[in-house]
PDB file of N, CA and C in Angstrom:
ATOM      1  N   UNK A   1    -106.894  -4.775  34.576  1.00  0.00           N
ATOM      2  CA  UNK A   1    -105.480  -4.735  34.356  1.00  0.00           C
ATOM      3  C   UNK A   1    -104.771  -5.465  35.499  1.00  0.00           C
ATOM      4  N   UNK A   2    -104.211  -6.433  35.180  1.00  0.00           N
ATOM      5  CA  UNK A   2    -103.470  -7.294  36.275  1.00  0.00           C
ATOM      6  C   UNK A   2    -102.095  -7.641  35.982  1.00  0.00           C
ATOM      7  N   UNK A   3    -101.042  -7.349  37.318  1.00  0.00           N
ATOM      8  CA  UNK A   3     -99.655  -6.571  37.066  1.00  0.00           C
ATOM      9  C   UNK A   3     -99.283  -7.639  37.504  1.00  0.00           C
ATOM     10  N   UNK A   4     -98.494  -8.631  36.927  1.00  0.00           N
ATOM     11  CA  UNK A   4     -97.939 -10.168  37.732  1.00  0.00           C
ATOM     12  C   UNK A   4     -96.736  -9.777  38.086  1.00  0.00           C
ATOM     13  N   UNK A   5     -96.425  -8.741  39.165  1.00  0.00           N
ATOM     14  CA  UNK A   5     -94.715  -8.563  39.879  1.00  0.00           C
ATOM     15  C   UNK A   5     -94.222  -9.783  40.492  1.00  0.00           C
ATOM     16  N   UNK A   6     -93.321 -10.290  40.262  1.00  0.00           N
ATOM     17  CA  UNK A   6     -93.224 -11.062  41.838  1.00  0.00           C
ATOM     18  C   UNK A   6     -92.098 -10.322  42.521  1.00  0.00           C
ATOM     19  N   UNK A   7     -92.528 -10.590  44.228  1.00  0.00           N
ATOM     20  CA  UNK A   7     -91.715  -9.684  44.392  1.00  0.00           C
ATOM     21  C   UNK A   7     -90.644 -10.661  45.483  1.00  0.00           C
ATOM     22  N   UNK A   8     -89.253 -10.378  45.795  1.00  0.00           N
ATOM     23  CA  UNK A   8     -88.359 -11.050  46.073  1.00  0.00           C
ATOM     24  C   UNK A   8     -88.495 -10.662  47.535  1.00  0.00           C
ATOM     25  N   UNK A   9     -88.560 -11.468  48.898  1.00  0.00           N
ATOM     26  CA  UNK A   9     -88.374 -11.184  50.454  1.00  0.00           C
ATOM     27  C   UNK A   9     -87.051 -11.289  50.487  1.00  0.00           C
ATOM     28  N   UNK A  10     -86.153 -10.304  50.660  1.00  0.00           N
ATOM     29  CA  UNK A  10     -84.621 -10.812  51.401  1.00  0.00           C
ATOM     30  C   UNK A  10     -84.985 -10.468  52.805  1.00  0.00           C
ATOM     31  N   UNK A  11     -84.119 -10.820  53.542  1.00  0.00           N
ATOM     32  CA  UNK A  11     -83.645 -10.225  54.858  1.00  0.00           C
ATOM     33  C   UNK A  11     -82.576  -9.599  54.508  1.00  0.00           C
ATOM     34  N   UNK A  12     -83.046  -8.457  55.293  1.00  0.00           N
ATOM     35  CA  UNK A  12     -81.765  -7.575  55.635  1.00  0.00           C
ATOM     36  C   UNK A  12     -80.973  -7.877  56.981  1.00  0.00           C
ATOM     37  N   UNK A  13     -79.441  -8.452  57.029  1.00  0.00           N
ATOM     38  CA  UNK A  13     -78.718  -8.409  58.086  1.00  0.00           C
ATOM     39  C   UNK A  13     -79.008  -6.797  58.918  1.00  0.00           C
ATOM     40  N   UNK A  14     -79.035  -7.249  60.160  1.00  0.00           N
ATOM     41  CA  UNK A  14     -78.845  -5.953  61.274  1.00  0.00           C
ATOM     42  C   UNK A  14     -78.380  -6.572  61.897  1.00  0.00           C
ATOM     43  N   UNK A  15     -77.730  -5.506  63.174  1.00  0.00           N
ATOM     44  CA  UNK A  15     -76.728  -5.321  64.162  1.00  0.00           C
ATOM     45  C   UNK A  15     -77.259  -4.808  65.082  1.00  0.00           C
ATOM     46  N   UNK A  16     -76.982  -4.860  66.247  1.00  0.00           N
ATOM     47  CA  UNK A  16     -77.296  -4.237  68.012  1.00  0.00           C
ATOM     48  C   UNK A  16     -76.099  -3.097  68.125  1.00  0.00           C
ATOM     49  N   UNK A  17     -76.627  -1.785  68.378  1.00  0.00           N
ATOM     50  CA  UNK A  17     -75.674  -0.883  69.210  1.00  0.00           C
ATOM     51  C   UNK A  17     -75.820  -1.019  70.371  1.00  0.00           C
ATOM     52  N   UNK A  18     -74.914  -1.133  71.638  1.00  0.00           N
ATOM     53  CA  UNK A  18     -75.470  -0.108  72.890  1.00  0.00           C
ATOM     54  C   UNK A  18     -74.928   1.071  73.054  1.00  0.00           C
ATOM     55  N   UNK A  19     -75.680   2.064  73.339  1.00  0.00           N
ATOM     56  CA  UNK A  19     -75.078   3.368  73.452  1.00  0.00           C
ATOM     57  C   UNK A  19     -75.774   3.635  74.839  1.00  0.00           C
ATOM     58  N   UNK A  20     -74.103   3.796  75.578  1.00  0.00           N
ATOM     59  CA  UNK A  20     -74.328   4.339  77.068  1.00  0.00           C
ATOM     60  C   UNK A  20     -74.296   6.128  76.740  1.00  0.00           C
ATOM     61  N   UNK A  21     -75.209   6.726  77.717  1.00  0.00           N
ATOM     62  CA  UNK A  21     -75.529   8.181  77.540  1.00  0.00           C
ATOM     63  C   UNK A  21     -75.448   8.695  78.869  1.00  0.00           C
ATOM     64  N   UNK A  22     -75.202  10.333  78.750  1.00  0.00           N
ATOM     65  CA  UNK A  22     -74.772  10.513  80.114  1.00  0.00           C
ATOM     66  C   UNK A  22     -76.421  11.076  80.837  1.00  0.00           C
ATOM     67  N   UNK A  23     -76.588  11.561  79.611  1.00  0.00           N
ATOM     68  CA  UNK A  23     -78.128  12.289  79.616  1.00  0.00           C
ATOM     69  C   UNK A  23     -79.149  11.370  78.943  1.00  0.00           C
ATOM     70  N   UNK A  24     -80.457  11.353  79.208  1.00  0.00           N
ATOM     71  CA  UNK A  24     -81.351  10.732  78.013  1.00  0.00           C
ATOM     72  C   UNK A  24     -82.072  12.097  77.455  1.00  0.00           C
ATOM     73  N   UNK A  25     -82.042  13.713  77.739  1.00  0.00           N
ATOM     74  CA  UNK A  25     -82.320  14.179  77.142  1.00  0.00           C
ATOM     75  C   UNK A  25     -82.459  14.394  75.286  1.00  0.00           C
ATOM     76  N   UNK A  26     -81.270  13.346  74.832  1.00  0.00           N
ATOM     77  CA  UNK A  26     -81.277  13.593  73.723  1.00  0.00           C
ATOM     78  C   UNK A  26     -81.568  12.179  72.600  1.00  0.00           C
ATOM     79  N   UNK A  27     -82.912  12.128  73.494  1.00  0.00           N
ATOM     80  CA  UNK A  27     -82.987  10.658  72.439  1.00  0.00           C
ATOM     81  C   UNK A  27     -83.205  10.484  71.484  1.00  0.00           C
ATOM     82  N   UNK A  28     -83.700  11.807  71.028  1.00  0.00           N
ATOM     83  CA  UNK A  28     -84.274  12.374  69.644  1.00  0.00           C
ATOM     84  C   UNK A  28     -83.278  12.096  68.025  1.00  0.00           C
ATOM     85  N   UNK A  29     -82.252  12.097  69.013  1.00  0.00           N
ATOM     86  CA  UNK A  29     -80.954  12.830  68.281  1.00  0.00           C
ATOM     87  C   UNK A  29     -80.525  10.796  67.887  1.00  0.00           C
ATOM     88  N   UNK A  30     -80.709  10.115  68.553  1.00  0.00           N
ATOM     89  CA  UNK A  30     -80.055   8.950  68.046  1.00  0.00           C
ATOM     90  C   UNK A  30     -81.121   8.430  67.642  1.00  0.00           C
ATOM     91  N   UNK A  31     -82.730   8.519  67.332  1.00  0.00           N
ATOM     92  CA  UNK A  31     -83.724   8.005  66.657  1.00  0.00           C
ATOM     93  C   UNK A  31     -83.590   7.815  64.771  1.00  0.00           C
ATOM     94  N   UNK A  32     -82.364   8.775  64.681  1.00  0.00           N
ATOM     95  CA  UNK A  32     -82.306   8.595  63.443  1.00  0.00           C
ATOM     96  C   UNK A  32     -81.072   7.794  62.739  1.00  0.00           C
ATOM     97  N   UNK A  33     -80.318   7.364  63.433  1.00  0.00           N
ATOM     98  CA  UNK A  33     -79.253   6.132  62.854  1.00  0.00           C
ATOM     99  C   UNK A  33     -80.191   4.983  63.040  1.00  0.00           C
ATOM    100  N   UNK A  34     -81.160   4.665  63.635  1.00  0.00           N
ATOM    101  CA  UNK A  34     -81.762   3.185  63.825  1.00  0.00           C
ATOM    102  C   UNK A  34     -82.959   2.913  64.370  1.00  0.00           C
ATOM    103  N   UNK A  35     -83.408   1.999  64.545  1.00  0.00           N
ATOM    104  CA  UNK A  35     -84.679   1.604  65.550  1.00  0.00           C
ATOM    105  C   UNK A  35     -83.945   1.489  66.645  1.00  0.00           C
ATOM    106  N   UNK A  36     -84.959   2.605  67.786  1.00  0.00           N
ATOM    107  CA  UNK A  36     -84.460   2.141  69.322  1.00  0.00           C
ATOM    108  C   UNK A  36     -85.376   0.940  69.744  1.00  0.00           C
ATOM    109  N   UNK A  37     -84.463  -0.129  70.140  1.00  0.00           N
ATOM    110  CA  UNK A  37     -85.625  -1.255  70.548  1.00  0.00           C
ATOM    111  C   UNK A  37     -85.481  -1.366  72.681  1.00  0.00           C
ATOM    112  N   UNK A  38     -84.642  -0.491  72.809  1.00  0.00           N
ATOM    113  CA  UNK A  38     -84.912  -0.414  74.475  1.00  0.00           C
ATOM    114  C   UNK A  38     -84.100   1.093  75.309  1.00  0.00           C
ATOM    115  N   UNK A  39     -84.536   1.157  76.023  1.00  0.00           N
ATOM    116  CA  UNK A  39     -83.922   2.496  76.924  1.00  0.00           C
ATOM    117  C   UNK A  39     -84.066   2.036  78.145  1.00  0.00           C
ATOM    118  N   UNK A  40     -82.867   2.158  78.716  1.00  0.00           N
ATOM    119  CA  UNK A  40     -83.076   2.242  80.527  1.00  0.00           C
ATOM    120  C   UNK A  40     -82.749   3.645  80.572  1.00  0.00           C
ATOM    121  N   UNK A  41     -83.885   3.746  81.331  1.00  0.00           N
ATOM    122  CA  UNK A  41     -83.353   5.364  82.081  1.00  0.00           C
ATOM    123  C   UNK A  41     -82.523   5.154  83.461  1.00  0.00           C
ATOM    124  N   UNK A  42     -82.850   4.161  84.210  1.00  0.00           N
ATOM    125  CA  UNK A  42     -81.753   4.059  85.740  1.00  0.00           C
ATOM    126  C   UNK A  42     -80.522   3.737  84.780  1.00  0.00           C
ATOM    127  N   UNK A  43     -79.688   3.306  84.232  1.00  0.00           N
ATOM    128  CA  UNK A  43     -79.102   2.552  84.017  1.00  0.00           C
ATOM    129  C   UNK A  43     -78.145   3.900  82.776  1.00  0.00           C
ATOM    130  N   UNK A  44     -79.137   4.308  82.270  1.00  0.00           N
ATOM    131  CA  UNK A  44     -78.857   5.440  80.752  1.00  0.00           C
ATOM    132  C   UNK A  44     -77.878   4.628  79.805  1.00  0.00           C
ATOM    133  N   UNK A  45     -78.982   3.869  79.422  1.00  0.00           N
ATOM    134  CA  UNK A  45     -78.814   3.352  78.155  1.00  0.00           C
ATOM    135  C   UNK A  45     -79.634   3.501  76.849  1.00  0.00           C
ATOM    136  N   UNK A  46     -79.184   3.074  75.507  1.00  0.00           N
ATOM    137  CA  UNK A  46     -79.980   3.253  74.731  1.00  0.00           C
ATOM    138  C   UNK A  46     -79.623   1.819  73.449  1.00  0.00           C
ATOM    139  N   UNK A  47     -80.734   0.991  73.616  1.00  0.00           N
ATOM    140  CA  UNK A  47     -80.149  -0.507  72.320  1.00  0.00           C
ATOM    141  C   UNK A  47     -80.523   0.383  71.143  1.00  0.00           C
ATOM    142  N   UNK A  48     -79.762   0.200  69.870  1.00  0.00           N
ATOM    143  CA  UNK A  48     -80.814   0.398  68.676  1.00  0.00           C
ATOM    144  C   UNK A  48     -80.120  -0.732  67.827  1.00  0.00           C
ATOM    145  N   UNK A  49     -81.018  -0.331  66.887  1.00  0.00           N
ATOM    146  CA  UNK A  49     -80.774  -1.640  65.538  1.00  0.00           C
ATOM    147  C   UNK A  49     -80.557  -0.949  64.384  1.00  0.00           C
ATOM    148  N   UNK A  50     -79.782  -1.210  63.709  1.00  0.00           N
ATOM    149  CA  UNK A  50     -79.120  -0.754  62.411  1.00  0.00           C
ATOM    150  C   UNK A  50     -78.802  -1.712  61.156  1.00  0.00           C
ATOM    151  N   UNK A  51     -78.998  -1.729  60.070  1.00  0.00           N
ATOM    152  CA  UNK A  51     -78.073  -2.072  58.773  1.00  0.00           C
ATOM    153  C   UNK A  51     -77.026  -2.577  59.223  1.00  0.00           C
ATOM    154  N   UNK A  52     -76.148  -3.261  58.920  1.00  0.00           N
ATOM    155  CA  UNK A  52     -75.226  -4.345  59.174  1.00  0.00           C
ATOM    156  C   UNK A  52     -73.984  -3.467  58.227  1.00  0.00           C
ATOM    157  N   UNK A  53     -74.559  -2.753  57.069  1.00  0.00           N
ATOM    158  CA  UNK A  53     -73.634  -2.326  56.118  1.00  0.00           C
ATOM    159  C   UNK A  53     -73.059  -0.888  56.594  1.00  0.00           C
ATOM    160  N   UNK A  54     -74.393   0.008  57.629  1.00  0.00           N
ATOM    161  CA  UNK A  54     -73.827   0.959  57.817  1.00  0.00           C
ATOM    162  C   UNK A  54     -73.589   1.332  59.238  1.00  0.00           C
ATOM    163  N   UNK A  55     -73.081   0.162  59.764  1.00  0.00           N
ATOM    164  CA  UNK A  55     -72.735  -0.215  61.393  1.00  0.00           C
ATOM    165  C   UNK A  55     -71.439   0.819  61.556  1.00  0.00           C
ATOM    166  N   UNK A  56     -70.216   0.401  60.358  1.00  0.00           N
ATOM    167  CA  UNK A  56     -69.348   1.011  60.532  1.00  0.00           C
ATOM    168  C   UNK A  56     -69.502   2.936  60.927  1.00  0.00           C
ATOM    169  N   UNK A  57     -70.182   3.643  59.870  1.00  0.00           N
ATOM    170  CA  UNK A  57     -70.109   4.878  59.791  1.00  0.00           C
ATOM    171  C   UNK A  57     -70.853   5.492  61.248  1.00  0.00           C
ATOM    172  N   UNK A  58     -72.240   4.928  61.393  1.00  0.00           N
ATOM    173  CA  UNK A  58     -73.014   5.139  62.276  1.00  0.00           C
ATOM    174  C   UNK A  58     -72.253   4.902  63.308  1.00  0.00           C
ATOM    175  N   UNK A  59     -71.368   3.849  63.989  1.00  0.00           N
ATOM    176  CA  UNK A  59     -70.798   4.158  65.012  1.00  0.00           C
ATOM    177  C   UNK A  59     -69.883   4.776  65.553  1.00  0.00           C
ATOM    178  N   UNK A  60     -69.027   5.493  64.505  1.00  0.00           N
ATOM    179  CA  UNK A  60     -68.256   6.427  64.678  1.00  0.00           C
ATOM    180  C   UNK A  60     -68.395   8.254  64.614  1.00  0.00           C
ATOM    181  N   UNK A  61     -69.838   7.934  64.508  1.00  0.00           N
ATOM    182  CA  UNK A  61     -70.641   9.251  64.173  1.00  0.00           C
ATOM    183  C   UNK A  61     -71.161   9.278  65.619  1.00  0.00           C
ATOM    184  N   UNK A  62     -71.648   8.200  65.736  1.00  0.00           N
ATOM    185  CA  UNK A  62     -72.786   7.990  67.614  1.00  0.00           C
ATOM    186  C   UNK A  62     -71.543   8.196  68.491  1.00  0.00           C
ATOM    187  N   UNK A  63     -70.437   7.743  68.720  1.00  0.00           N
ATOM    188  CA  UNK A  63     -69.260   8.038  69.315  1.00  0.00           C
ATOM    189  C   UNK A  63     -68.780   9.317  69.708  1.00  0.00           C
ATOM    190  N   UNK A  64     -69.103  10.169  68.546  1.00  0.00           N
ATOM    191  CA  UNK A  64     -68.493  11.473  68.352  1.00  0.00           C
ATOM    192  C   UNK A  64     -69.392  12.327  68.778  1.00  0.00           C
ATOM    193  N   UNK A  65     -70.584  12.016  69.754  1.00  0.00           N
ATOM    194  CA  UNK A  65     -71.947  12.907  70.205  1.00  0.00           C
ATOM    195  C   UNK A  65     -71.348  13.457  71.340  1.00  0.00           C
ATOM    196  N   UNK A  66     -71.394  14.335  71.776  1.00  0.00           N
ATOM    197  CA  UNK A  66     -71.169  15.348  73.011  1.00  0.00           C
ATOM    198  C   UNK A  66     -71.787  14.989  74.637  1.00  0.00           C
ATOM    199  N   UNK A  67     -73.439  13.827  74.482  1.00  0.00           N
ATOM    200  CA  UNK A  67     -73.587  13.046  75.129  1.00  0.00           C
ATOM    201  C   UNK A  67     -73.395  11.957  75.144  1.00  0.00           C
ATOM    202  N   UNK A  68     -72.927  11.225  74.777  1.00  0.00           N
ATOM    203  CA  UNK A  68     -72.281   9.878  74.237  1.00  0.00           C
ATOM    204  C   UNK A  68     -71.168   9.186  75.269  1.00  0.00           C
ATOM    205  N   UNK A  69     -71.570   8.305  75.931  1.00  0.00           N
ATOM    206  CA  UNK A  69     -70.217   7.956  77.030  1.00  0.00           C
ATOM    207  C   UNK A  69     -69.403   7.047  76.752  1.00  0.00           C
ATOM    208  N   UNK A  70     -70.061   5.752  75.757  1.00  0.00           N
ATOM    209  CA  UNK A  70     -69.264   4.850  75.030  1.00  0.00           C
ATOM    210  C   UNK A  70     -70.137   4.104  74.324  1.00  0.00           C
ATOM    211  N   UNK A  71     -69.651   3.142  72.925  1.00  0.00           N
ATOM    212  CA  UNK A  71     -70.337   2.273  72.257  1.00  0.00           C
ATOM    213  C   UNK A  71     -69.902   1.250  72.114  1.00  0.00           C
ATOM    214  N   UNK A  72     -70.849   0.148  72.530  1.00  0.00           N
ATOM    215  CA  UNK A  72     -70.384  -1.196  72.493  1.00  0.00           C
ATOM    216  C   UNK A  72     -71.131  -2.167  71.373  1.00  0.00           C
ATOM    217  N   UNK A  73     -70.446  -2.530  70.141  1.00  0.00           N
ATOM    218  CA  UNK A  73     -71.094  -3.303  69.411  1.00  0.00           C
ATOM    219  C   UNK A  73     -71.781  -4.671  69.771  1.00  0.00           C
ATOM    220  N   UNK A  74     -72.724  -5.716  69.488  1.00  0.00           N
ATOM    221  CA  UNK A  74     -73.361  -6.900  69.954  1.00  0.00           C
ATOM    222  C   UNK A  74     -72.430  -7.589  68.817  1.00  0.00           C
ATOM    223  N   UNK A  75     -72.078  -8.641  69.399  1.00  0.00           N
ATOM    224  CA  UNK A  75     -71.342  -9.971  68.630  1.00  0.00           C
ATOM    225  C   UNK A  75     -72.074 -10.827  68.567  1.00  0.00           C
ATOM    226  N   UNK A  76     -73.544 -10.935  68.605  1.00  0.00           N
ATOM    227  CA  UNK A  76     -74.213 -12.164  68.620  1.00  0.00           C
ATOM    228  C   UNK A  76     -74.217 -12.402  67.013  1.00  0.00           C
ATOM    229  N   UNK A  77     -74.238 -11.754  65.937  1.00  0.00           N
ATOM    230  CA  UNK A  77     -74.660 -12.000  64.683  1.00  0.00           C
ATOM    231  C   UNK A  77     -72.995 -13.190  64.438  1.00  0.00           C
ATOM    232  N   UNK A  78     -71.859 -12.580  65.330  1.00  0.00           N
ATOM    233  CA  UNK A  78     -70.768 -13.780  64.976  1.00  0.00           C
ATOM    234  C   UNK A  78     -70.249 -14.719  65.346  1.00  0.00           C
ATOM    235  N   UNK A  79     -71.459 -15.011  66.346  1.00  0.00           N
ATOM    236  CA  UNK A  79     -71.525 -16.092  66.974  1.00  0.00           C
ATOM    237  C   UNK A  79     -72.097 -17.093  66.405  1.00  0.00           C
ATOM    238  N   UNK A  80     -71.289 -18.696  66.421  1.00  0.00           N
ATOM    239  CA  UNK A  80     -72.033 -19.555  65.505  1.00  0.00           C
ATOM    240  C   UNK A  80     -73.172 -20.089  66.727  1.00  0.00           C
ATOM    241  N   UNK A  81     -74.767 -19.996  65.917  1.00  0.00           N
ATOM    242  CA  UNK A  81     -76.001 -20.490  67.028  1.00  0.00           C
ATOM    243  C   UNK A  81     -76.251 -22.002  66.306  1.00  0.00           C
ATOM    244  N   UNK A  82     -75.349 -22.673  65.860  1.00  0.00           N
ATOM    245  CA  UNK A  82     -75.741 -24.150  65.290  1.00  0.00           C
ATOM    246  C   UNK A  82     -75.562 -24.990  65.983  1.00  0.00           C
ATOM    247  N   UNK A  83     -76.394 -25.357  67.290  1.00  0.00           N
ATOM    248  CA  UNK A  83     -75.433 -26.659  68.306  1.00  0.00           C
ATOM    249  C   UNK A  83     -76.303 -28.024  68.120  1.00  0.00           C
ATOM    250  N   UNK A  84     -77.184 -27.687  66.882  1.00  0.00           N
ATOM    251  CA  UNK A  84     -77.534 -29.098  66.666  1.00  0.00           C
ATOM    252  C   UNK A  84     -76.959 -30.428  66.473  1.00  0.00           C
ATOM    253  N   UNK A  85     -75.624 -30.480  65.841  1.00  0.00           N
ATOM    254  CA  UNK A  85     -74.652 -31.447  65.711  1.00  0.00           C
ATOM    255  C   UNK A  85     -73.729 -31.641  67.084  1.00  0.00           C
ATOM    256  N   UNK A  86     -73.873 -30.701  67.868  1.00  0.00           N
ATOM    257  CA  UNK A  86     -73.064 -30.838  68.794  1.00  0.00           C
ATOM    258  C   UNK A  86     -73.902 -31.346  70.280  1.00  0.00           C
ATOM    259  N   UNK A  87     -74.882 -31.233  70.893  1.00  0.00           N
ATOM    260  CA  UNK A  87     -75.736 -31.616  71.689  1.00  0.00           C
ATOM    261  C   UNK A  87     -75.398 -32.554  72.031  1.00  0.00           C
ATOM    262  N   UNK A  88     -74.802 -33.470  73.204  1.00  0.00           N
ATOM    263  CA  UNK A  88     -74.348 -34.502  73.757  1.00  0.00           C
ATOM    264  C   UNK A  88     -73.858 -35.638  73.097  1.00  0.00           C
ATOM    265  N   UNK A  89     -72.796 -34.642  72.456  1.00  0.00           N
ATOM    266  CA  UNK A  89     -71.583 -35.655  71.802  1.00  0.00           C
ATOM    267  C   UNK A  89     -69.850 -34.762  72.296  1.00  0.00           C
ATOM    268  N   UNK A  90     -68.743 -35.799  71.806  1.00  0.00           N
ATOM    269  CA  UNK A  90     -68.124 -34.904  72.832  1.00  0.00           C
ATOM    270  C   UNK A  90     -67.347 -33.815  71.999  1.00  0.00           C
ATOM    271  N   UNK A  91     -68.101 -33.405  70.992  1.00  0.00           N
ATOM    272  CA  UNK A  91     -67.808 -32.560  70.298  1.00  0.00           C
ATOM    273  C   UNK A  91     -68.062 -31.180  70.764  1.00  0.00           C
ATOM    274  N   UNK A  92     -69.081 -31.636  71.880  1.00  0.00           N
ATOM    275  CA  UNK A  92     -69.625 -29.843  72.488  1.00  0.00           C
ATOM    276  C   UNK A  92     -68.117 -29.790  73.618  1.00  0.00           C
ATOM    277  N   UNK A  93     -67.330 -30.406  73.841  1.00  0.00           N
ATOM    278  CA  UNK A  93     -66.662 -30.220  74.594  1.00  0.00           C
ATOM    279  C   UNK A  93     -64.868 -29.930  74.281  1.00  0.00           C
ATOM    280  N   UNK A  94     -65.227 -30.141  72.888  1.00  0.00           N
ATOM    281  CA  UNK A  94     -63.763 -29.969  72.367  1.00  0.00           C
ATOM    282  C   UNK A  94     -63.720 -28.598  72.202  1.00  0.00           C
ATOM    283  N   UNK A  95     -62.373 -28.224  72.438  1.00  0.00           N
ATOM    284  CA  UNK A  95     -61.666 -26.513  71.892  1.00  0.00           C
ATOM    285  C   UNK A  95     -60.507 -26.525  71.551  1.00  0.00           C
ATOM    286  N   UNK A  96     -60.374 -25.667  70.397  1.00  0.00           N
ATOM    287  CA  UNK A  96     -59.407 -25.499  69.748  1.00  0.00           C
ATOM    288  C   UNK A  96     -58.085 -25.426  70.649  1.00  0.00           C
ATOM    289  N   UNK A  97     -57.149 -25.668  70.182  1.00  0.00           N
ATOM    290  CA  UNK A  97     -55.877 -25.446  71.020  1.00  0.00           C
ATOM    291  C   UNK A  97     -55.414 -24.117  70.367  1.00  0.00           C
ATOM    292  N   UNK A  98     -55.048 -23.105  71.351  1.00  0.00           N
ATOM    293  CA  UNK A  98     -54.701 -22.191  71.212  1.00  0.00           C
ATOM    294  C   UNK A  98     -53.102 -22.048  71.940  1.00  0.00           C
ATOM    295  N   UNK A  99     -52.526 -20.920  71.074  1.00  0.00           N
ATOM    296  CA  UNK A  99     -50.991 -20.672  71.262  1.00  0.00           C
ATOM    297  C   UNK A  99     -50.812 -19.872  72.737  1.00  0.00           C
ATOM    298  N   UNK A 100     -50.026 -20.466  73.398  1.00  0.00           N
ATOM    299  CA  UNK A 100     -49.638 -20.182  75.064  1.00  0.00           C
ATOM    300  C   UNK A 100     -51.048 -20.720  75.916  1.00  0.00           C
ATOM    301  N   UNK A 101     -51.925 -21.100  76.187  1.00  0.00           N
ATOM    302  CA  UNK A 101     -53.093 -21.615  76.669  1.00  0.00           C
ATOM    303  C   UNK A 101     -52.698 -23.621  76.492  1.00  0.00           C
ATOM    304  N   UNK A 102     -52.675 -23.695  77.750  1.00  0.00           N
ATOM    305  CA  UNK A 102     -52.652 -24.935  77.563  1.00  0.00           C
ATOM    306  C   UNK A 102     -53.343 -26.073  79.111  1.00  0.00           C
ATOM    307  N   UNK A 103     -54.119 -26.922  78.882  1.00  0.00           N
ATOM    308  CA  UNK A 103     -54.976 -27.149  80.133  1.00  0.00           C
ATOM    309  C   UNK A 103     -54.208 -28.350  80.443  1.00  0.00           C
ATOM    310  N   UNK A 104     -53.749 -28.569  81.783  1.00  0.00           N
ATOM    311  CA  UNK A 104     -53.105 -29.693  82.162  1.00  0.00           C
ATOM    312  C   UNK A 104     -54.035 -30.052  83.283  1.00  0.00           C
ATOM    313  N   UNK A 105     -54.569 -31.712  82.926  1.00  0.00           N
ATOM    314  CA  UNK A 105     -55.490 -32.220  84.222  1.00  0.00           C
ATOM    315  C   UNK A 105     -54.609 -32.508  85.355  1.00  0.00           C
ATOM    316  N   UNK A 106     -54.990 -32.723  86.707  1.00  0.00           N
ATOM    317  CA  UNK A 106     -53.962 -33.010  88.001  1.00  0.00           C
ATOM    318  C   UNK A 106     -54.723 -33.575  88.301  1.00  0.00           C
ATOM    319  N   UNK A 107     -54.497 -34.948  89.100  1.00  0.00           N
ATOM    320  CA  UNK A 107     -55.090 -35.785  90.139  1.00  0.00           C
ATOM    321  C   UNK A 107     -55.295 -34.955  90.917  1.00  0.00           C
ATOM    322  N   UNK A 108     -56.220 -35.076  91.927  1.00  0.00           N
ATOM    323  CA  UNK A 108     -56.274 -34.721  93.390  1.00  0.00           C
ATOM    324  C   UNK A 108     -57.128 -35.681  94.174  1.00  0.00           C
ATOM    325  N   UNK A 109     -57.138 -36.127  95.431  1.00  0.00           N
ATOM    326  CA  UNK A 109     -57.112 -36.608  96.361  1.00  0.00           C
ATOM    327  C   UNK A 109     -58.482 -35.686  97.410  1.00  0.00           C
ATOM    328  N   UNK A 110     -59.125 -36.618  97.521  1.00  0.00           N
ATOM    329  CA  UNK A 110     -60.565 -35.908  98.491  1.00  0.00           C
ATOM    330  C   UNK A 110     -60.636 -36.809  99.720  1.00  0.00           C
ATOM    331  N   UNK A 111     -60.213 -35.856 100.453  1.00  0.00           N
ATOM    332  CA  UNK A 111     -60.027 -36.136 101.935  1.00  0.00           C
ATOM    333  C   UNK A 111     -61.397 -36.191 102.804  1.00  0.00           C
ATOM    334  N   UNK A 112     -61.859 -36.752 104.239  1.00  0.00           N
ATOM    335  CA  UNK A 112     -62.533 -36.227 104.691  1.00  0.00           C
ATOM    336  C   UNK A 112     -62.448 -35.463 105.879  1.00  0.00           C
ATOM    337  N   UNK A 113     -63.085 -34.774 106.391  1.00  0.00           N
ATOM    338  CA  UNK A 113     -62.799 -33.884 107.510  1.00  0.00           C
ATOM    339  C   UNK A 113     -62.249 -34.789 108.905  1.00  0.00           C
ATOM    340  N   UNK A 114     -62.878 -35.460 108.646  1.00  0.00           N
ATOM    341  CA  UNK A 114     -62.563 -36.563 110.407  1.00  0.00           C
ATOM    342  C   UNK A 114     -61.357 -37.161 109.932  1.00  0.00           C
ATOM    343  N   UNK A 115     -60.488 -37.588 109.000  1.00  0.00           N
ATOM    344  CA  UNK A 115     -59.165 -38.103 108.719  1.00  0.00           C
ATOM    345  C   UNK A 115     -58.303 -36.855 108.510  1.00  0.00           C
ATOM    346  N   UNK A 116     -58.389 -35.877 108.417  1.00  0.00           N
ATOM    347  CA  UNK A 116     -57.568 -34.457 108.489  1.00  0.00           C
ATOM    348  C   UNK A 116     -56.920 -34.057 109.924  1.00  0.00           C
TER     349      UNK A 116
END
């Protein structure tokens, strides 16, 4: 009997928590929103990895822990990592113009110490 499934690979998007802790006694307790992929104990930290979909709930739940000192989400997933087109052209060097930010170049003049 031969079952021809095919079966579909997606990736699942995930996300980085850091969760600073005051204690690591309770690591038990955040093993179950995610994979822990690091712990400092000098430091009392805890990375985990989560679903992308249930980033929202989970971090307002990890927030609300009694050891819990603060949570900082990772922005790398919204960061664009494409700098193939950009690599020494002067496109890696352009930025948007933004409202009140504005860069004005100035001459300056390089003196040397013995003419000072």
């Amino acid at each position: 009997m031969q079952v021809n499934e095919e079966k579909e690979f997606t990736i699942q998007k995930r996300r980085c928590l850091v969760v600073f802790v005051y204690s690591l006694k309770q690591l038990k307790t955040l093993k179950r929103f995610g994979l822990i992929h690091y712990v400092s104990r000098r430091m009392k930290y805890v990375v985990i990895y989560m679903n992308e979909e249930d980033i929202e709930t989970s971090e307002a739940k990890i927030n609300g822990l009694h050891f819990v000192r603060k949570v900082e989400r990772s922005y790398r997933p919204d960061v664009e990592m494409n700098f193939a087109e950009k690599i020494g052209t002067k496109a890696a060097y352009q930025y948007e113009k933004e409202e009140g930010f504005e860069v004005e170049e100035l001459s300056t003049q390089i003196r040397l110490a013995e003419n000072v």
